[in-house]
C-alpha atoms as a PDB file:
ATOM      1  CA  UNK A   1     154.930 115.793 120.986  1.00  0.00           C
ATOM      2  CA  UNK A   2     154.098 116.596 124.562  1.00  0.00           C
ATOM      3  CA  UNK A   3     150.681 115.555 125.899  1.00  0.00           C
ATOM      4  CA  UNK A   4     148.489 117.608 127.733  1.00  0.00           C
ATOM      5  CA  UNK A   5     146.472 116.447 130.604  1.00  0.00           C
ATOM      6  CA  UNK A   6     143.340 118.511 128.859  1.00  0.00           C
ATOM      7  CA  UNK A   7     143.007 116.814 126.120  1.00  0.00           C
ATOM      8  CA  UNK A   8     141.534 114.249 128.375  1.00  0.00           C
ATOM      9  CA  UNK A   9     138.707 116.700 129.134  1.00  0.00           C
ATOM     10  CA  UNK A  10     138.180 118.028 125.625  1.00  0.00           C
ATOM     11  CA  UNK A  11     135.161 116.089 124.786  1.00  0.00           C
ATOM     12  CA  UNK A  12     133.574 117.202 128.218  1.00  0.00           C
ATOM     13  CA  UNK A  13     134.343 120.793 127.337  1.00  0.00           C
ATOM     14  CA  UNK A  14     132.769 121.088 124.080  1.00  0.00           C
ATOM     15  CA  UNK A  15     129.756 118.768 124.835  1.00  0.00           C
ATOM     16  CA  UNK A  16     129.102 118.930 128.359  1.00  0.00           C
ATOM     17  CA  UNK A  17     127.286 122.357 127.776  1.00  0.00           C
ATOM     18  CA  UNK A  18     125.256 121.111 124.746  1.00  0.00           C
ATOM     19  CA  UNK A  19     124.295 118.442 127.144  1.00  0.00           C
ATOM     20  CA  UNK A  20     123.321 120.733 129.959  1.00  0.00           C
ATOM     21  CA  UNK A  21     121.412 122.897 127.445  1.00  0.00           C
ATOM     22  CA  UNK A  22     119.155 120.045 126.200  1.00  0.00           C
ATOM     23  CA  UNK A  23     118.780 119.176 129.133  1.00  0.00           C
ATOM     24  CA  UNK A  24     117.290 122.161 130.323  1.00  0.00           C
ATOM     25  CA  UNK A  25     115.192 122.443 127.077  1.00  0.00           C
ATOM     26  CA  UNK A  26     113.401 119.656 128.181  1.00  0.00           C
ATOM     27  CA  UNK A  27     113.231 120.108 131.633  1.00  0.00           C
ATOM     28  CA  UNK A  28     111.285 123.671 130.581  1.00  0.00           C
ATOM     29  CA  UNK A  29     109.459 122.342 127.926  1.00  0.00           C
ATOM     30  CA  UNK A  30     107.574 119.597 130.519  1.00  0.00           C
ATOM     31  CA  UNK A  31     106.823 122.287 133.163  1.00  0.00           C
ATOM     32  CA  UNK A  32     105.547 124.331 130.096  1.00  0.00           C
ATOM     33  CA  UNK A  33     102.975 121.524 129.233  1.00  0.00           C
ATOM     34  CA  UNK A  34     102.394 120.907 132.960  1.00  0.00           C
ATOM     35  CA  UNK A  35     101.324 124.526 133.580  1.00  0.00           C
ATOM     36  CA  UNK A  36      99.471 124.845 129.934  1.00  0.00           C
ATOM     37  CA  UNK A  37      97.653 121.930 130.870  1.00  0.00           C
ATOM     38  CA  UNK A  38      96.903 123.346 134.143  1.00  0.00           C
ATOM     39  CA  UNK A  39      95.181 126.080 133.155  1.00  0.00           C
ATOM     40  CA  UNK A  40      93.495 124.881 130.196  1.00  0.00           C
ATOM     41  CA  UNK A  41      91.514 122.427 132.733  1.00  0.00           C
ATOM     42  CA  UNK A  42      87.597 123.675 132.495  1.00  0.00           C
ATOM     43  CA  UNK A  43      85.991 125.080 135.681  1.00  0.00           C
ATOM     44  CA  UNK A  44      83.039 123.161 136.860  1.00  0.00           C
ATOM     45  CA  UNK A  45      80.794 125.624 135.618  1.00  0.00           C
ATOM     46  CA  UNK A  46      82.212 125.548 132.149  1.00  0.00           C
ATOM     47  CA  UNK A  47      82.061 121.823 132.401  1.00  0.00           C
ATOM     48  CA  UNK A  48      78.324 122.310 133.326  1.00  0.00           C
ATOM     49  CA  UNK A  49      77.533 124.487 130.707  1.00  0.00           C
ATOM     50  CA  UNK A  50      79.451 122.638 127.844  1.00  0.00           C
ATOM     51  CA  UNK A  51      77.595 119.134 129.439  1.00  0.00           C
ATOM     52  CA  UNK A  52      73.872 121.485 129.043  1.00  0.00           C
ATOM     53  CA  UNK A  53      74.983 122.183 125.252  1.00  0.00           C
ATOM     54  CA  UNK A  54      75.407 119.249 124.084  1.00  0.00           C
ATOM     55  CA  UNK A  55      72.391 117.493 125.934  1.00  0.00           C
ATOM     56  CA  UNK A  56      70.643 120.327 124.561  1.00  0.00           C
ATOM     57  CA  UNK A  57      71.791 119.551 120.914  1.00  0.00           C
ATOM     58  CA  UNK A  58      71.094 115.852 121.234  1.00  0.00           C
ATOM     59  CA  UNK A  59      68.000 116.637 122.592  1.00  0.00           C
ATOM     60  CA  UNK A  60      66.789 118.613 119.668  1.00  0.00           C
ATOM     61  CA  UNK A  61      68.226 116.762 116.738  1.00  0.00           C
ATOM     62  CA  UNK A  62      68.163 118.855 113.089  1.00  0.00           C
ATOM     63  CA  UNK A  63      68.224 115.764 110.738  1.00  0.00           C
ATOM     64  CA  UNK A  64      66.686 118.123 107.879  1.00  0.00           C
ATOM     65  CA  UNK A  65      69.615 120.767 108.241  1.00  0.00           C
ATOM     66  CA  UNK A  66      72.367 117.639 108.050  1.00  0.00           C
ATOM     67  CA  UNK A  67      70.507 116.221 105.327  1.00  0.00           C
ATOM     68  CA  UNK A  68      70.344 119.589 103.712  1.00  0.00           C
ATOM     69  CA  UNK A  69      74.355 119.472 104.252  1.00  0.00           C
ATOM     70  CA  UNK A  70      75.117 115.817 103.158  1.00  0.00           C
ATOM     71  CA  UNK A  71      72.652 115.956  99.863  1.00  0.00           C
ATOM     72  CA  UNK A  72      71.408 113.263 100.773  1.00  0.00           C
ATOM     73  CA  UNK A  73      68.748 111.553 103.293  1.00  0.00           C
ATOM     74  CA  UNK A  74      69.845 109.692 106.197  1.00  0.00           C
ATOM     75  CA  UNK A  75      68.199 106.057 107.072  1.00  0.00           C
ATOM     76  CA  UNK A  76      64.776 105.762 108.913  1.00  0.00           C
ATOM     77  CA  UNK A  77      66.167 103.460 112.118  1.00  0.00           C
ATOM     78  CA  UNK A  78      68.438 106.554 113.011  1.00  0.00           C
ATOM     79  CA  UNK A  79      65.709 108.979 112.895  1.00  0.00           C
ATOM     80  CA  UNK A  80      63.517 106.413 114.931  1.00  0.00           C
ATOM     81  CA  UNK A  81      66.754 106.336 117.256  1.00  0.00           C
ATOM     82  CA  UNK A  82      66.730 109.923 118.125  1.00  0.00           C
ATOM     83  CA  UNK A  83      63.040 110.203 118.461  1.00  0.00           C
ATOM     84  CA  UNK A  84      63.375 107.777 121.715  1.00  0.00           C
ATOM     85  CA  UNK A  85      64.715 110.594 124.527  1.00  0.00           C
ATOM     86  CA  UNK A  86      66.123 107.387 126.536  1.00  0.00           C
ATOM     87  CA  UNK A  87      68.005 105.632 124.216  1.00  0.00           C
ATOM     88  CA  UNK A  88      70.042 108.662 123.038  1.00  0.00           C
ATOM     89  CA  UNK A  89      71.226 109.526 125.919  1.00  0.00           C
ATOM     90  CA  UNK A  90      72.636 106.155 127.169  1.00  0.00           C
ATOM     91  CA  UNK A  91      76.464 106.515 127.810  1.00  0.00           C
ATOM     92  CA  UNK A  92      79.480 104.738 128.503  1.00  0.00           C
ATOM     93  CA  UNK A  93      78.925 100.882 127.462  1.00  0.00           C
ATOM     94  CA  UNK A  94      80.205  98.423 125.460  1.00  0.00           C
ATOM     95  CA  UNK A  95      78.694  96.113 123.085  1.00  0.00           C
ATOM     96  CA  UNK A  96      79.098  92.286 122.148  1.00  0.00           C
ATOM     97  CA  UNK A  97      78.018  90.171 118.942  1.00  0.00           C
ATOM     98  CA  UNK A  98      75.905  87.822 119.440  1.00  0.00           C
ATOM     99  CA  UNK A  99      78.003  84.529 119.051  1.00  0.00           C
ATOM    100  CA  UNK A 100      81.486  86.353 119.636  1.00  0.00           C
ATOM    101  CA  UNK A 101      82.661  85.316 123.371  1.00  0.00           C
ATOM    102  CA  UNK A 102      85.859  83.899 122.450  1.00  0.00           C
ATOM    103  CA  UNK A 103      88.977  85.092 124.254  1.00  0.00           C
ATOM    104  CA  UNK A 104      89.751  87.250 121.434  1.00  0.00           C
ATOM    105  CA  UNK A 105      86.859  89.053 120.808  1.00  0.00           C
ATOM    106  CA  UNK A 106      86.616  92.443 120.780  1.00  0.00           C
ATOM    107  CA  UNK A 107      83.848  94.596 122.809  1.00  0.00           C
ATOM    108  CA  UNK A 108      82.811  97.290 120.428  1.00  0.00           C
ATOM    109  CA  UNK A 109      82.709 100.732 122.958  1.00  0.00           C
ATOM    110  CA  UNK A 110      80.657 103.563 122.990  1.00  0.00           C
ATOM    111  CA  UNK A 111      81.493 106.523 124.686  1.00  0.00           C
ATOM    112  CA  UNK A 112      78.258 108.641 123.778  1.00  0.00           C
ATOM    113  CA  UNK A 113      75.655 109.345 120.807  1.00  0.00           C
ATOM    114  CA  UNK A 114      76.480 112.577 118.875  1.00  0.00           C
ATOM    115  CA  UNK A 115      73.709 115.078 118.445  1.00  0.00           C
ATOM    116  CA  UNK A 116      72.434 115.066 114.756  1.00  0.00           C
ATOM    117  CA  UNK A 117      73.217 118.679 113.578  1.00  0.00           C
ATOM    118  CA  UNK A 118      75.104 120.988 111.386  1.00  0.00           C
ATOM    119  CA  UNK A 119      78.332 120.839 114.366  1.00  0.00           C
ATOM    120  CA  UNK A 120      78.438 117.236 114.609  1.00  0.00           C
ATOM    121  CA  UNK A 121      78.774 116.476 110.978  1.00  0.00           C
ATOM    122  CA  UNK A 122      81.523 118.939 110.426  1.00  0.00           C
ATOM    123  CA  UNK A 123      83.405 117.960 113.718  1.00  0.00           C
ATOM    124  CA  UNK A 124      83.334 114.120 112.702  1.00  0.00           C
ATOM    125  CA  UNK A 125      85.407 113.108 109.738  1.00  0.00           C
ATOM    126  CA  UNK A 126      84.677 112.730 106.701  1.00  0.00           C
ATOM    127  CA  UNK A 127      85.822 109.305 104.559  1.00  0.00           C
ATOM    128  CA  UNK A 128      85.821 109.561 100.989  1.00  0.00           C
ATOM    129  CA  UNK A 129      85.617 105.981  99.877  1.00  0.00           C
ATOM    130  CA  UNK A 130      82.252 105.417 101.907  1.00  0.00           C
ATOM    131  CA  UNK A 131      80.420 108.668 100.544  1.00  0.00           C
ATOM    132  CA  UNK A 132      78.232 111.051 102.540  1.00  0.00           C
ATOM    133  CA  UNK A 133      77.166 109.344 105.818  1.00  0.00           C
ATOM    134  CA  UNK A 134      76.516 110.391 109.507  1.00  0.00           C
ATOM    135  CA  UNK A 135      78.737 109.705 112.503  1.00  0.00           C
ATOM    136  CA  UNK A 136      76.702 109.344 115.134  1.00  0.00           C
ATOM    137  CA  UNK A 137      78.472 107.714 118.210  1.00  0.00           C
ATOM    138  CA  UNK A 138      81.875 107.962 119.755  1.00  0.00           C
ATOM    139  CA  UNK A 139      84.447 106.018 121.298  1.00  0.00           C
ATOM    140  CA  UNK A 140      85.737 109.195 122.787  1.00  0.00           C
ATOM    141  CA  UNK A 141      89.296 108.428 121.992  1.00  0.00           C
ATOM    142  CA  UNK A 142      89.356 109.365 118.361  1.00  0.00           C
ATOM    143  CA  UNK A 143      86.855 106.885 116.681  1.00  0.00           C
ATOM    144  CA  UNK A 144      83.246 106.843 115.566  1.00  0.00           C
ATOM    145  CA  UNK A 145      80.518 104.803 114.368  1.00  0.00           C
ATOM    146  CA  UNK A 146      79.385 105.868 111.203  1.00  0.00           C
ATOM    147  CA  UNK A 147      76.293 105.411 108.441  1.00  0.00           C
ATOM    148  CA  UNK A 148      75.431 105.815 105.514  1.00  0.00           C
ATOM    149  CA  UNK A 149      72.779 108.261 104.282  1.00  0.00           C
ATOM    150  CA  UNK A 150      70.975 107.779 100.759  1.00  0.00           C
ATOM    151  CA  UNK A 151      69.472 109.415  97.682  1.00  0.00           C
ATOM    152  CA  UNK A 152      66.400 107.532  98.647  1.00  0.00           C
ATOM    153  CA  UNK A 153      65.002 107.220 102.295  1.00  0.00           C
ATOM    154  CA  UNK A 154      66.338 103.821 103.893  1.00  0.00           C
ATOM    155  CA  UNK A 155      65.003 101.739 106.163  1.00  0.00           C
ATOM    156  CA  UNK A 156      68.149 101.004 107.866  1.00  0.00           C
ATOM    157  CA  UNK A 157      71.896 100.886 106.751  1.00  0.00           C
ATOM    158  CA  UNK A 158      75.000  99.023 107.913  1.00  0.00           C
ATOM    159  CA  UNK A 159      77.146 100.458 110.713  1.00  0.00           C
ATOM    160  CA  UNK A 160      81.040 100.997 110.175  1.00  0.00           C
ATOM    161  CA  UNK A 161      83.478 101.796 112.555  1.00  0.00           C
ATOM    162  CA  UNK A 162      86.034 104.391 111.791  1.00  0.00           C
ATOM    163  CA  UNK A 163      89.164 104.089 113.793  1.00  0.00           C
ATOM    164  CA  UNK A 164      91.124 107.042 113.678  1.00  0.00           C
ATOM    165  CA  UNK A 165      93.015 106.171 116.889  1.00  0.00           C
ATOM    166  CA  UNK A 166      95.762 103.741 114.828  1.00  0.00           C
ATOM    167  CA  UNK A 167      93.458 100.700 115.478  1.00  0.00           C
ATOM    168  CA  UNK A 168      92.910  97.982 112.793  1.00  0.00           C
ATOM    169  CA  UNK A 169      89.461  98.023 113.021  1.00  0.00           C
ATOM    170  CA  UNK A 170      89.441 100.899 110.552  1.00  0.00           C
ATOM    171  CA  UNK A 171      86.032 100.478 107.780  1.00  0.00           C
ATOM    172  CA  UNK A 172      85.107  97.207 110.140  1.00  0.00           C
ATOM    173  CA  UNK A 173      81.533  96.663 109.133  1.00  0.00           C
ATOM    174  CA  UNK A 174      80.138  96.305 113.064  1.00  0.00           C
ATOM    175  CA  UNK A 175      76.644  95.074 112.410  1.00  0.00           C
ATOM    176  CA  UNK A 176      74.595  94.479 108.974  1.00  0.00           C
ATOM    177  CA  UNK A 177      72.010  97.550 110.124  1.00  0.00           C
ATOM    178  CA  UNK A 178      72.011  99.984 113.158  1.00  0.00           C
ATOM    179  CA  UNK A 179      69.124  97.900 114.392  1.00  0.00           C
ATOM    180  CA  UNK A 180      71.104  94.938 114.708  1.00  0.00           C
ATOM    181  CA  UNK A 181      74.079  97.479 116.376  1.00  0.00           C
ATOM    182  CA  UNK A 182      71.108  98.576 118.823  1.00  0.00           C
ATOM    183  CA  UNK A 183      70.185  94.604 120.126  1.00  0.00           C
ATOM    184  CA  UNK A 184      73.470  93.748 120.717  1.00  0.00           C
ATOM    185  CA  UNK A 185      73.760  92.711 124.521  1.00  0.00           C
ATOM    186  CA  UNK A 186      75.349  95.555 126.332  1.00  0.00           C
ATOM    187  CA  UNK A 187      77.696  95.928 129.195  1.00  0.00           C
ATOM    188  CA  UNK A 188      79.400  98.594 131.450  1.00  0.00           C
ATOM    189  CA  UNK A 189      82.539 100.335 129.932  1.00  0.00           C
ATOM    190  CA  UNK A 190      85.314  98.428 131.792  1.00  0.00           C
END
């Protein structure tokens, strides 16, 4: 049998193009996102505008219309909560438990406070082992703070943090009642 100085190169032949293609496939599939990305970036008006929305919403909160929804009434404190203008509108801190400085304690964060109405409850998620219930803070990265809402009126309710960012802190009771969420100390988002 003579050998052929090709056969050397056969592998190269037959896969060096498959290479090249996939190679290309990716290379146009970044500059695809790049550009999509690019353009899907809001103008500062419709960053304005989206901003005057929601303040609006939060502003004027429908707790009768998500009550309506959920079939059941949500707890006194977070009515109380959205009544005080202030409070609601506080963004972008982080809160500590009393008694929980240790070097592996965890800063609970909150990104904003949703508005109570018909959007918000069907944009947050919805957990079917804790029953109908309001989410009504963020993390902004995929993770809320949520309560529960009653048959009867409650005074206040325990707040539970759903983590839907691949955390472990998934169903993590955060504090006992929303008013003992509300006095934790509070710090700048870091």
């Amino acid at each position: 049998m003579k050998y052929h100085r090709r056969v050397d190169k056969l592998l190269l032949f037959v896969f060096g193009p498959l290479v090249f293609a996939a190679a290309l496939l990716v290379i146009a599939t970044g500059i695809r996102r790049a550009v999509t990305r690019y353009r899907s970036r809001a103008t500062p008006d419709q960053l304005k505008a989206a901003y005057e929305s929601y303040l609006h919403r939060l502003l004027n909160p429908q707790p009768e219309a998500v009550e309506r929804e959920l079939g059941k009434l949500l707890p006194e404190r977070l009515l109380q909560l959205y009544q005080d203008k202030s409070a609601i509108q506080c963004a972008g801190f982080q809160l500590e438990k009393a008694g929980e400085k240790r070097w592996w304690s965890k800063p609970w964060e909150v990104y904003c406070f949703e508005p109570i109405d018909i959007e918000s409850l069907n944009e947050s998620p919805y957990e079917e082992d804790l029953g109908p219930g309001f989410c009504f803070a963020t993390t902004g990265r995929s993770s809320w703070y949520w309560i529960a809402a009653s048959d009867q009126r409650a005074k206040d309710s325990p707040v539970i943090f759903l983590d839907y960012d691949g955390g472990s802190s998934h169903g993590e009771t955060v504090a006992n009642s929303l008013d003992e969420f509300l006095n934790f100390p509070r710090l700048p988002l870091k």
